[in-house]
Protein backbone atom coordinates (compact mmCIF):
# COMPACT_ATOMS: atom_id res chain seq x y z
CA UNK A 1 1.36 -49.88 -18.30
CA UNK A 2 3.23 -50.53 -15.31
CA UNK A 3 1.96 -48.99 -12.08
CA UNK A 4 4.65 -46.46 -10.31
CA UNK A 5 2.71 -43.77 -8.76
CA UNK A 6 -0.48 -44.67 -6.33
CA UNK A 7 -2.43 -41.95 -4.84
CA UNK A 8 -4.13 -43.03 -1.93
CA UNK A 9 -8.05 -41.94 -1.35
CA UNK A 10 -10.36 -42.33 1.73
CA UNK A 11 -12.05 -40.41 4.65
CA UNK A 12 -9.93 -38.40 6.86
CA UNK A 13 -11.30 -40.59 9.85
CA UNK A 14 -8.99 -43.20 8.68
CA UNK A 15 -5.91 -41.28 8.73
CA UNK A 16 -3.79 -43.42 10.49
CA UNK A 17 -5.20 -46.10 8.27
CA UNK A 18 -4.07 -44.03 5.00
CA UNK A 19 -0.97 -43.52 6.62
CA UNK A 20 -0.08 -47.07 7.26
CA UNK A 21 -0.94 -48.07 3.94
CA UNK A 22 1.06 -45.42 2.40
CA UNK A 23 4.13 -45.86 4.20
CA UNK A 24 3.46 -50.15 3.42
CA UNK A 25 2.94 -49.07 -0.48
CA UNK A 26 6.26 -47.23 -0.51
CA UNK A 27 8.23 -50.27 0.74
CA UNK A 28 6.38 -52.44 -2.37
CA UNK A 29 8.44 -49.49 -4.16
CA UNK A 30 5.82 -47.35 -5.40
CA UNK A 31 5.32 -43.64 -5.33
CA UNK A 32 2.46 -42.56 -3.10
CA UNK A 33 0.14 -39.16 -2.90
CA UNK A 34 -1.82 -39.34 0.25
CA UNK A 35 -4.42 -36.92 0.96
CA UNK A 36 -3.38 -33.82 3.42
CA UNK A 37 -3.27 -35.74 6.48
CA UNK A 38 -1.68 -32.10 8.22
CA UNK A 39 -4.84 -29.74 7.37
CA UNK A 40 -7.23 -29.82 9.95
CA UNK A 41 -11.28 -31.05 8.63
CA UNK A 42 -12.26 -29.68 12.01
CA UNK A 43 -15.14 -27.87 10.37
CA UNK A 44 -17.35 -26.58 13.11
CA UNK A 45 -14.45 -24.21 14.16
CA UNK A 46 -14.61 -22.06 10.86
CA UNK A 47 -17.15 -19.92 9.21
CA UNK A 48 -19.29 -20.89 6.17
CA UNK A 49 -16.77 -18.88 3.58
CA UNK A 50 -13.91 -20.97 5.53
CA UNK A 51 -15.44 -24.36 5.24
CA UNK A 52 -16.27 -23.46 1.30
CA UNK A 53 -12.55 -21.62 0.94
CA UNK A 54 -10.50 -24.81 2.91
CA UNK A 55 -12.71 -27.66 1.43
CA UNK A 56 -12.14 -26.35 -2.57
CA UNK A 57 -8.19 -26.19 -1.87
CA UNK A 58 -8.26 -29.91 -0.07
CA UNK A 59 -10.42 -31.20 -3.58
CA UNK A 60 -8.01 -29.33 -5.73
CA UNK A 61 -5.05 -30.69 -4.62
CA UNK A 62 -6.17 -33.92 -4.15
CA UNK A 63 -7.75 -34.13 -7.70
CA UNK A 64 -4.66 -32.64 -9.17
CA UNK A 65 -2.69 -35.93 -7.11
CA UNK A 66 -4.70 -38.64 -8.66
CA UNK A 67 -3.97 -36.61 -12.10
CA UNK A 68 0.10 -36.68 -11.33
CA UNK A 69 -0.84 -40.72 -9.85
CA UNK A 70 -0.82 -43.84 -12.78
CA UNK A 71 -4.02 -45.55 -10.64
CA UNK A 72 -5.98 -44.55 -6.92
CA UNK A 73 -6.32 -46.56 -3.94
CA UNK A 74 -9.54 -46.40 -1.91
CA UNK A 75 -9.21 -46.98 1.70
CA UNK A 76 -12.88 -48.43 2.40
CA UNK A 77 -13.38 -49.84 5.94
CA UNK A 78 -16.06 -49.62 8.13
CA UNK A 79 -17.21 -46.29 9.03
CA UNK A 80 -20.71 -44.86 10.03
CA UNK A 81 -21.70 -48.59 10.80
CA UNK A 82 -21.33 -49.33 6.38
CA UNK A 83 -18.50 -51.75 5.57
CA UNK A 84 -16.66 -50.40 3.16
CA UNK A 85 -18.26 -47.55 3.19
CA UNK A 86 -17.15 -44.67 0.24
CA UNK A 87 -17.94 -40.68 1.11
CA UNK A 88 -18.90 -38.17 -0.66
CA UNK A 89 -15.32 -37.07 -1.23
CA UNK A 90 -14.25 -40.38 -2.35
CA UNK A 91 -16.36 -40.96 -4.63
CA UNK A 92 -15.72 -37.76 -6.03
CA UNK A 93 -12.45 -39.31 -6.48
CA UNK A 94 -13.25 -42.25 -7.99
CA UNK A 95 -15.20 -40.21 -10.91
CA UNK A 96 -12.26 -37.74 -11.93
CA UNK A 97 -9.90 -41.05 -11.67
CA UNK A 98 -12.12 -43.18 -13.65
CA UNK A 99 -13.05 -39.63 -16.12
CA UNK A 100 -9.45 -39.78 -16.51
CA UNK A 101 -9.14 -43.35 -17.55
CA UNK A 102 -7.30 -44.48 -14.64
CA UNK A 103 -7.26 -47.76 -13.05
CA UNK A 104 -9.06 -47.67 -9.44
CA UNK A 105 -9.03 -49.85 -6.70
CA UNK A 106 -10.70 -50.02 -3.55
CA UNK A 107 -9.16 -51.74 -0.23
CA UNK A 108 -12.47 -53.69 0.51
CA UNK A 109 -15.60 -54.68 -1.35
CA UNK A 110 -18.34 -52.55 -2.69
CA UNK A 111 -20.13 -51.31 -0.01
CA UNK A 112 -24.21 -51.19 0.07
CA UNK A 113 -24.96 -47.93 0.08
CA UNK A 114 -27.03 -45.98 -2.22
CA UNK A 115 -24.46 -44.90 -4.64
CA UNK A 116 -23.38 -48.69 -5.32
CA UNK A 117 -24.78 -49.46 -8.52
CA UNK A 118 -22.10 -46.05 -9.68
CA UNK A 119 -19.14 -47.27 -8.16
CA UNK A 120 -19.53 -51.21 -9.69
CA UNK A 121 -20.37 -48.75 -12.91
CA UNK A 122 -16.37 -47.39 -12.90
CA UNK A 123 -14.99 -51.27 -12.77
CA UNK A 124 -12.98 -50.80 -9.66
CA UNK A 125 -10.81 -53.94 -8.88
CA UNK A 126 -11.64 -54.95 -5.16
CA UNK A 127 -8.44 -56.59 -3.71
CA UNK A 128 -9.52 -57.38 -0.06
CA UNK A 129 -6.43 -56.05 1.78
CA UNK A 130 -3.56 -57.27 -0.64
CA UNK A 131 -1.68 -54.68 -1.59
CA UNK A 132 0.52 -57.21 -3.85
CA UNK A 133 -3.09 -57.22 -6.23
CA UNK A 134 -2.25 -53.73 -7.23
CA UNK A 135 -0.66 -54.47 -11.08
């Protein structure tokens, strides 16, 4: 199957990151979901019942993006001093995309981390920053 629609996945700390990529993917010629770079994840401003009510929409639309998407993209750069490090949400991610027999790649390698036994266990396809790997 040919690749047309990429949705992008990855910590909201690397927005700009997510952004660029996006915006680099689209001029390869694909389609691209990004996550909701707009909503704020400013979390100590809302109540308990907020964080819950905000955090399930942000998960359902993004999980109902990777459904609409042929394959994910993980941005996974450096963050909380792990390379490549993969959070909570992402990984998330990478379970309904794989549960959904999609094809996942991640931007960097696997990162060591105590979940990384599960993420070599859904065969992403690490393609160290070329974006022309995605096929």
């Amino acid at each position: 199957m040919k690749i047309k629609t990429i949705c992008i996945c990855g910590s909201m700390k690397l927005k700009d990151r997510i952004i660029e990529i996006g915006e680099k993917l689209k001029v390869l010629g694909y389609d691209v979901y990004t996550p909701n770079i707009s909503e704020t994840n400013n979390y100590s401003v809302m109540t308990e019942e907020e964080q819950k009510i905000h955090k399930n929409r942000m998960i359902v639309d993004h999980l109902y993006k990777i459904k609409k998407s042929d394959t994910i993209l993980v941005i996974n750069e450096k963050l909380n001093d792990i390379e490549g490090y993969i959070g909570a949400n992402s990984f998330l991610e990478i379970g309904f995309a794989f549960a959904l027999e999609k094809k996942i790649f991640l931007l960097n390698n696997i990162p060591q981390q105590p979940n990384s036994v599960e993420i070599k266990g859904m065969l992403p396809e690490v393609i160290n920053g070329d974006l022309l790997k995605i096929k």
